[in-house]
N, C-alpha and C. Protein backbone atom coordinates (compact mmCIF):
# COMPACT_ATOMS: atom_id res chain seq x y z
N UNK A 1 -20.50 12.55 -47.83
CA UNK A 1 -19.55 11.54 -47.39
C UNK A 1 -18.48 12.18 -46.51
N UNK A 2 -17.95 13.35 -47.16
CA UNK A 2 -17.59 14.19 -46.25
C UNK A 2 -17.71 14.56 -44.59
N UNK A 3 -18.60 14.77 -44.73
CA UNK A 3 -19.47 15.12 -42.99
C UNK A 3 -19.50 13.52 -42.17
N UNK A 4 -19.80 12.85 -42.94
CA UNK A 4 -19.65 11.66 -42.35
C UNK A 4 -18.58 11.01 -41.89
N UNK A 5 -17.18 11.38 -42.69
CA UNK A 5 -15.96 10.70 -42.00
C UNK A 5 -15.67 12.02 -41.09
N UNK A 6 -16.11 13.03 -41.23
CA UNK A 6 -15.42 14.06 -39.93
C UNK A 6 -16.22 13.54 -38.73
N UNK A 7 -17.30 13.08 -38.86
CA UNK A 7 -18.35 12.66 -37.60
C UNK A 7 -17.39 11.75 -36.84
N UNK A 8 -17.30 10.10 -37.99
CA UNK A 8 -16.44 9.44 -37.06
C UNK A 8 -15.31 10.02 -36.55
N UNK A 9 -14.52 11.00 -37.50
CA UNK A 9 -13.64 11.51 -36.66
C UNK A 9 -13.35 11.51 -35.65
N UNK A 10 -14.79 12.62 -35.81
CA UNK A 10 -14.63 13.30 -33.87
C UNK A 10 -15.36 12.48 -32.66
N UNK A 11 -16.11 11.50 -33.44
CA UNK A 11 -16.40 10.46 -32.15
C UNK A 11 -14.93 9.39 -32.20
N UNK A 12 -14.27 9.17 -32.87
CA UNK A 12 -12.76 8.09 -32.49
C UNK A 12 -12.06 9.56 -31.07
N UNK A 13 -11.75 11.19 -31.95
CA UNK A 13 -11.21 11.29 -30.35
C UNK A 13 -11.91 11.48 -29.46
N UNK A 14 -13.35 11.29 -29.38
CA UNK A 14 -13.97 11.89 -28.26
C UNK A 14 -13.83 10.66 -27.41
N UNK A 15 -13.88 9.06 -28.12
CA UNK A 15 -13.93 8.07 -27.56
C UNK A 15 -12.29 7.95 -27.09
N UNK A 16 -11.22 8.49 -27.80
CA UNK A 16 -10.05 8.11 -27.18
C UNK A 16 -9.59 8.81 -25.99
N UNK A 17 -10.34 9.81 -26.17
CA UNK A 17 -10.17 10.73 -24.81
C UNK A 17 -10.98 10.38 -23.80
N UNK A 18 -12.31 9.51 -23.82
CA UNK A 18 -12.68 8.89 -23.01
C UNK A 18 -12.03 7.82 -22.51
N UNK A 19 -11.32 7.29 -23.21
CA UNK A 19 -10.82 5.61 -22.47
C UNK A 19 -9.06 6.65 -22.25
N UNK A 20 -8.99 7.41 -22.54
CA UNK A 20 -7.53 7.84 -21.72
C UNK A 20 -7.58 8.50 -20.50
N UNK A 21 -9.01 9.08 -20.46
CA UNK A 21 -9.15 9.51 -19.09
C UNK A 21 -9.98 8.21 -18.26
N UNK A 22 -10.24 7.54 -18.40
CA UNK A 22 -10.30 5.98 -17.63
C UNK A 22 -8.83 5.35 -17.52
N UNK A 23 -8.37 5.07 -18.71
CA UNK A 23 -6.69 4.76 -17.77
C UNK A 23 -5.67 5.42 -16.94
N UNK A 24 -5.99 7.10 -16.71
CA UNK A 24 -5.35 7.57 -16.09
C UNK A 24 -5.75 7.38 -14.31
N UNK A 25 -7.23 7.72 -14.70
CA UNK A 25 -7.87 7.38 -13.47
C UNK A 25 -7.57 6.16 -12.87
N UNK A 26 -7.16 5.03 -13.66
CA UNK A 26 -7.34 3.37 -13.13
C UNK A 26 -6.04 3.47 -12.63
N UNK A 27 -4.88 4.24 -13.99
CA UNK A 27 -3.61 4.06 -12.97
C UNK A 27 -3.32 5.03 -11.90
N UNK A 28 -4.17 5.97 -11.52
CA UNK A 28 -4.36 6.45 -10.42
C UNK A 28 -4.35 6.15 -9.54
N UNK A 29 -5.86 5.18 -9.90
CA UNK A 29 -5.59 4.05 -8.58
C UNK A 29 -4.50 3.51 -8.54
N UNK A 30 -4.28 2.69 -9.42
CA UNK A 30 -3.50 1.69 -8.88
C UNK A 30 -1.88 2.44 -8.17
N UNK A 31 -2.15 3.51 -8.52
CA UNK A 31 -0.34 4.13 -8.07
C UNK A 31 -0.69 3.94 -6.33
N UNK A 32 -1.93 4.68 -6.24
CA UNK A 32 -2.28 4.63 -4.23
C UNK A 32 -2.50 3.48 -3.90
N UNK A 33 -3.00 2.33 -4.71
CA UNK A 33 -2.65 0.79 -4.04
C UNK A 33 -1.15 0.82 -3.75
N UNK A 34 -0.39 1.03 -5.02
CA UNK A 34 0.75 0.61 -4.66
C UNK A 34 1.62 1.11 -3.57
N UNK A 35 0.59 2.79 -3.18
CA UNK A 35 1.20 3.23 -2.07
C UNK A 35 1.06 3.14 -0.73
N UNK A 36 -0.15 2.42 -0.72
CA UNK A 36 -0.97 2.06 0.41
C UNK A 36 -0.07 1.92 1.74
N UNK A 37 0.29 0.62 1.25
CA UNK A 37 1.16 0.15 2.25
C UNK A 37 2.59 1.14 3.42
N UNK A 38 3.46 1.17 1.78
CA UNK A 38 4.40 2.31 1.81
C UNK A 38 3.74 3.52 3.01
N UNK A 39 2.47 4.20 2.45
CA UNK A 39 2.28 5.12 3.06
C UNK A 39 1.70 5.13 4.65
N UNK A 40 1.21 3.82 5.21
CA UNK A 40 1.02 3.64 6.50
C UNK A 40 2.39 3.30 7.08
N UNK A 41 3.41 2.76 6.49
CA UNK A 41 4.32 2.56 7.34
C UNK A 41 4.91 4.14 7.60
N UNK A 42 5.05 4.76 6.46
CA UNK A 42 5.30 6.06 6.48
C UNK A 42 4.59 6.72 7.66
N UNK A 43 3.51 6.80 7.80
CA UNK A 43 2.97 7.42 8.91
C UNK A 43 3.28 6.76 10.09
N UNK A 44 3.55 5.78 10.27
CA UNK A 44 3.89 5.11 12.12
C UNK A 44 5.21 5.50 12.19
N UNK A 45 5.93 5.30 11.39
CA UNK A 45 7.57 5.35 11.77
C UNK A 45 7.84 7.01 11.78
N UNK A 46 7.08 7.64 10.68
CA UNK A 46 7.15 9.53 11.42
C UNK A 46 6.03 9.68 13.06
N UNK A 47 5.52 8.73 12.98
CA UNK A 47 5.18 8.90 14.47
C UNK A 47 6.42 8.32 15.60
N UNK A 48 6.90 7.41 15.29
CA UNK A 48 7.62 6.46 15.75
C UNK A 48 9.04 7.62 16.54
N UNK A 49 9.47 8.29 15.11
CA UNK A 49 10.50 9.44 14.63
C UNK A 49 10.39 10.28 15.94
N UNK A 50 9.28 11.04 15.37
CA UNK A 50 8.59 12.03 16.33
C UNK A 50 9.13 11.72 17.65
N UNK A 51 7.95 10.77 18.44
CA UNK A 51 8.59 10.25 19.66
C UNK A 51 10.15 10.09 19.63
N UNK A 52 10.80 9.65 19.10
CA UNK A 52 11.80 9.12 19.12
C UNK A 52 12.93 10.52 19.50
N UNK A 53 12.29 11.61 18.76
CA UNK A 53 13.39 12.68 18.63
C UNK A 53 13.00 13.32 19.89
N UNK A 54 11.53 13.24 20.13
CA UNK A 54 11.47 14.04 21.69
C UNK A 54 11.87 13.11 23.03
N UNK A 55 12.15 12.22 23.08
CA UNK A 55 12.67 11.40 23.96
C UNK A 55 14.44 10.92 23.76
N UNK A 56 14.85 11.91 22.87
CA UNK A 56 16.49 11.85 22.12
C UNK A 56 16.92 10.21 22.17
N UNK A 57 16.30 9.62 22.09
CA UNK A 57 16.54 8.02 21.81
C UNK A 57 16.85 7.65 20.23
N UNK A 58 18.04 8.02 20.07
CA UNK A 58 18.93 7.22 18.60
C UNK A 58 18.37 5.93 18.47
N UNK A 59 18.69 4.88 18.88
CA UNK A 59 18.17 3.86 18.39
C UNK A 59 16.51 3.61 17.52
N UNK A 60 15.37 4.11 18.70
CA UNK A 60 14.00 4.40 17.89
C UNK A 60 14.39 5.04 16.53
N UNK A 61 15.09 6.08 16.39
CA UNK A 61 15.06 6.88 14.95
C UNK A 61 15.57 5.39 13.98
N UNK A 62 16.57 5.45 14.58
CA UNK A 62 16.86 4.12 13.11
C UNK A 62 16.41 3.32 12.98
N UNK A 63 16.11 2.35 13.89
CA UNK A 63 14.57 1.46 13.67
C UNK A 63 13.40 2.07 12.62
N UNK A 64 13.28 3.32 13.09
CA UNK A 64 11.82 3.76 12.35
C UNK A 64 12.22 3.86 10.50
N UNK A 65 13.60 4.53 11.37
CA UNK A 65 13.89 4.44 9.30
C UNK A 65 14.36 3.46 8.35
N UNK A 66 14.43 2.44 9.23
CA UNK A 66 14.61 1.30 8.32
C UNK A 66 13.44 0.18 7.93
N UNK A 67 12.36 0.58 9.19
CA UNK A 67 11.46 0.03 9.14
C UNK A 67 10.26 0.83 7.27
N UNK A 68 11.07 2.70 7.56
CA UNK A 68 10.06 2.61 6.12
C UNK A 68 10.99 2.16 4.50
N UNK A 69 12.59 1.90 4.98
CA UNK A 69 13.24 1.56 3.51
C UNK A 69 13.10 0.31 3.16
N UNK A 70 12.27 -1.41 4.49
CA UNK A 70 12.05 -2.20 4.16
C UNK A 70 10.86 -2.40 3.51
N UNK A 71 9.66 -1.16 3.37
CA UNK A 71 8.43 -0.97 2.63
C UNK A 71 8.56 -0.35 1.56
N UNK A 72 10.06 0.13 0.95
CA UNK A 72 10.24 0.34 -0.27
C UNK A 72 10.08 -0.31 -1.08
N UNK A 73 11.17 -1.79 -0.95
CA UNK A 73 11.22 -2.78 -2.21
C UNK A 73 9.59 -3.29 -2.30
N UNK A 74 9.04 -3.46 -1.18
CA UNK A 74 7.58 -3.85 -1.84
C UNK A 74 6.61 -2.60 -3.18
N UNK A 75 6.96 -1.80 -2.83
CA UNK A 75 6.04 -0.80 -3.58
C UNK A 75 7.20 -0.16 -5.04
N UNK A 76 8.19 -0.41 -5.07
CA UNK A 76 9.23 -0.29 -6.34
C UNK A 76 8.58 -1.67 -7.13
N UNK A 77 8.76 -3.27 -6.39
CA UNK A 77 7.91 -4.01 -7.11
C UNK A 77 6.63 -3.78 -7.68
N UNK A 78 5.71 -3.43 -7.06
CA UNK A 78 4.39 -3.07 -7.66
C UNK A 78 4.58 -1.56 -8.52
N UNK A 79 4.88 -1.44 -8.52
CA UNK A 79 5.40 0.08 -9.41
C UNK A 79 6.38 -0.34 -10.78
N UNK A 80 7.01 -1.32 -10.63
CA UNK A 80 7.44 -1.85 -11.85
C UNK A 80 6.45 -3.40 -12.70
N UNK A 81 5.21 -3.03 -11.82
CA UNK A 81 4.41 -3.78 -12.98
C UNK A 81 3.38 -2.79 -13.69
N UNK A 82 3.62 -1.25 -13.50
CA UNK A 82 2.41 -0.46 -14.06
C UNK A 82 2.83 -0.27 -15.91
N UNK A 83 4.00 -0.33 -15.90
CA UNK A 83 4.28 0.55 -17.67
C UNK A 83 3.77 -0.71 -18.00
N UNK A 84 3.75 -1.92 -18.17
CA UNK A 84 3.39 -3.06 -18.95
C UNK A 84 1.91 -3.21 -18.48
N UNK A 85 1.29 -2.53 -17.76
CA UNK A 85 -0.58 -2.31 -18.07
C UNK A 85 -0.63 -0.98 -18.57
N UNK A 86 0.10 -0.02 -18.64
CA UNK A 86 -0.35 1.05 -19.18
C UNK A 86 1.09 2.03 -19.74
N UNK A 87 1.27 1.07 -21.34
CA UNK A 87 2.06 1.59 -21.81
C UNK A 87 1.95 2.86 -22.55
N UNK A 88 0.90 3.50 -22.77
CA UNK A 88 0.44 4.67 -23.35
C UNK A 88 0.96 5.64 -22.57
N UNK A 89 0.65 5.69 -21.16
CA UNK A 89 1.21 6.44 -20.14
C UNK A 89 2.48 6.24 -19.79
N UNK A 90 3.31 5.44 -19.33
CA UNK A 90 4.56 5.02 -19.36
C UNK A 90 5.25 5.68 -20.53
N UNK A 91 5.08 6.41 -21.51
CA UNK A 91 5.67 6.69 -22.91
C UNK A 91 5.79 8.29 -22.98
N UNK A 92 4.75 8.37 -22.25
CA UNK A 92 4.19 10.02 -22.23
C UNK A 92 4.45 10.69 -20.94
N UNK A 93 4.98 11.88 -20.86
CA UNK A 93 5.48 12.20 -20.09
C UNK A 93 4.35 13.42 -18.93
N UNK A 94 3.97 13.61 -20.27
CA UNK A 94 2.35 14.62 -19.86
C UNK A 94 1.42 13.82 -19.15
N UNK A 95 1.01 12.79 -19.56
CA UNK A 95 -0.03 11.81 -19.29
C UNK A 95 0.69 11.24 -17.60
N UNK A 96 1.88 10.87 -17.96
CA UNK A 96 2.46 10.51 -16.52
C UNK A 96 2.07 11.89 -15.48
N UNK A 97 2.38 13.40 -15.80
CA UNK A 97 1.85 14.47 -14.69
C UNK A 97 0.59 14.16 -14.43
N UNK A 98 0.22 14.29 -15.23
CA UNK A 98 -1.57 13.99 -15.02
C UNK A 98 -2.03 12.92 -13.84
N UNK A 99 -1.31 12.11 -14.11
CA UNK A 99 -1.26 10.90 -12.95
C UNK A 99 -0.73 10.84 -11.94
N UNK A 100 -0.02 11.52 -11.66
CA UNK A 100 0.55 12.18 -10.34
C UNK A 100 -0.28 13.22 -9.54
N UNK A 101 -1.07 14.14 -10.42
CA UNK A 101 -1.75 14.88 -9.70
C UNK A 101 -2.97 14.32 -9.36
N UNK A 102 -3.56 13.52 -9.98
CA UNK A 102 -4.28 12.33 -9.40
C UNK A 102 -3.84 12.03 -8.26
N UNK A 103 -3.15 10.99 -8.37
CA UNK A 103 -2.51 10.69 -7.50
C UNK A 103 -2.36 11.65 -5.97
N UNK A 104 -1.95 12.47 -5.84
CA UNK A 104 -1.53 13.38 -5.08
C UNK A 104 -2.97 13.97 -4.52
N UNK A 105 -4.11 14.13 -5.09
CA UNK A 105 -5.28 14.34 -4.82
C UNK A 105 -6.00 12.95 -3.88
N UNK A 106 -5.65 12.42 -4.61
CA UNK A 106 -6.49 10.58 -4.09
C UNK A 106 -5.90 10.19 -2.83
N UNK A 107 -4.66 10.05 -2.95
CA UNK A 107 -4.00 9.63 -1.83
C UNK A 107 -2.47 10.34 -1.69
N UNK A 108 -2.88 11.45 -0.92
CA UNK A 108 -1.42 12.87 -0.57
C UNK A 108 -0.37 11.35 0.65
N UNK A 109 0.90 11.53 0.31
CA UNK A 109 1.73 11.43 0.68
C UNK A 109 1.59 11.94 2.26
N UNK A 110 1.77 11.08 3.41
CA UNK A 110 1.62 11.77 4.46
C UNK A 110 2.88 12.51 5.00
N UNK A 111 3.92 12.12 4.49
CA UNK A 111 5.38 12.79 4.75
C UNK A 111 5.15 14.27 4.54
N UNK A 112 4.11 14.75 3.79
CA UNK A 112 4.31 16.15 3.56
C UNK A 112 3.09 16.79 4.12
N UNK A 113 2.32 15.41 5.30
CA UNK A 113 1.25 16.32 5.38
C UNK A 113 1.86 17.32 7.08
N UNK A 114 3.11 16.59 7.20
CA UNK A 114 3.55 17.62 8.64
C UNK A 114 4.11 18.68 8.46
């Protein structure tokens, strides 16, 4: 009887470690949905920048940078609906790294790819 509850044991964590590495992965995704957007505007307006600084035209620069702080509030919204699908992670601070380096693998930030 013994051997038998250690069995289920170790299949409950083998199975919890399976469905925690599926929610990390899912909120993986979902962190690069939520960055999707964010991150193309990010890339036109550092193009935008770019030009902007080699042609010393002030105005382009601030345009460009306001154009990426109005693609903020969209992706702070979608970013404040993740802890209430995945409160396990939201709690944990480890599990949150984990998801970042995901993250960071899946879809790198283009601000840092210059």
């Amino acid at each position: 009887m013994k051997v038998y509850s250690m069995w289920i044991m170790g299949m409950l964590l083998f199975l919890q470690g399976a469905v925690q590495a599926a929610d990390l992965s899912a909120a993986a995704t979902d962190v690069c949905q939520c960055l999707e957007a964010p991150y193309k505007k990010v890339s036109e307006a550092l193009e935008r920048l770019s030009e902007a600084q080699a042609s010393g035209n002030g105005a382009n620069q601030a345009t460009a940078q306001g154009e990426m702080m109005a693609v903020m509030g969209a992706a702070e919204r979608c970013f404040n609906a993740l802890p209430a699908k995945y409160p396990k992670i939201d709690k944990n601070k480890a599990l949150q790294d984990k998801v970042m380096k995901m993250v960071d693998q899946q879809c790198p930030n283009p601000a840092f790819a210059r």
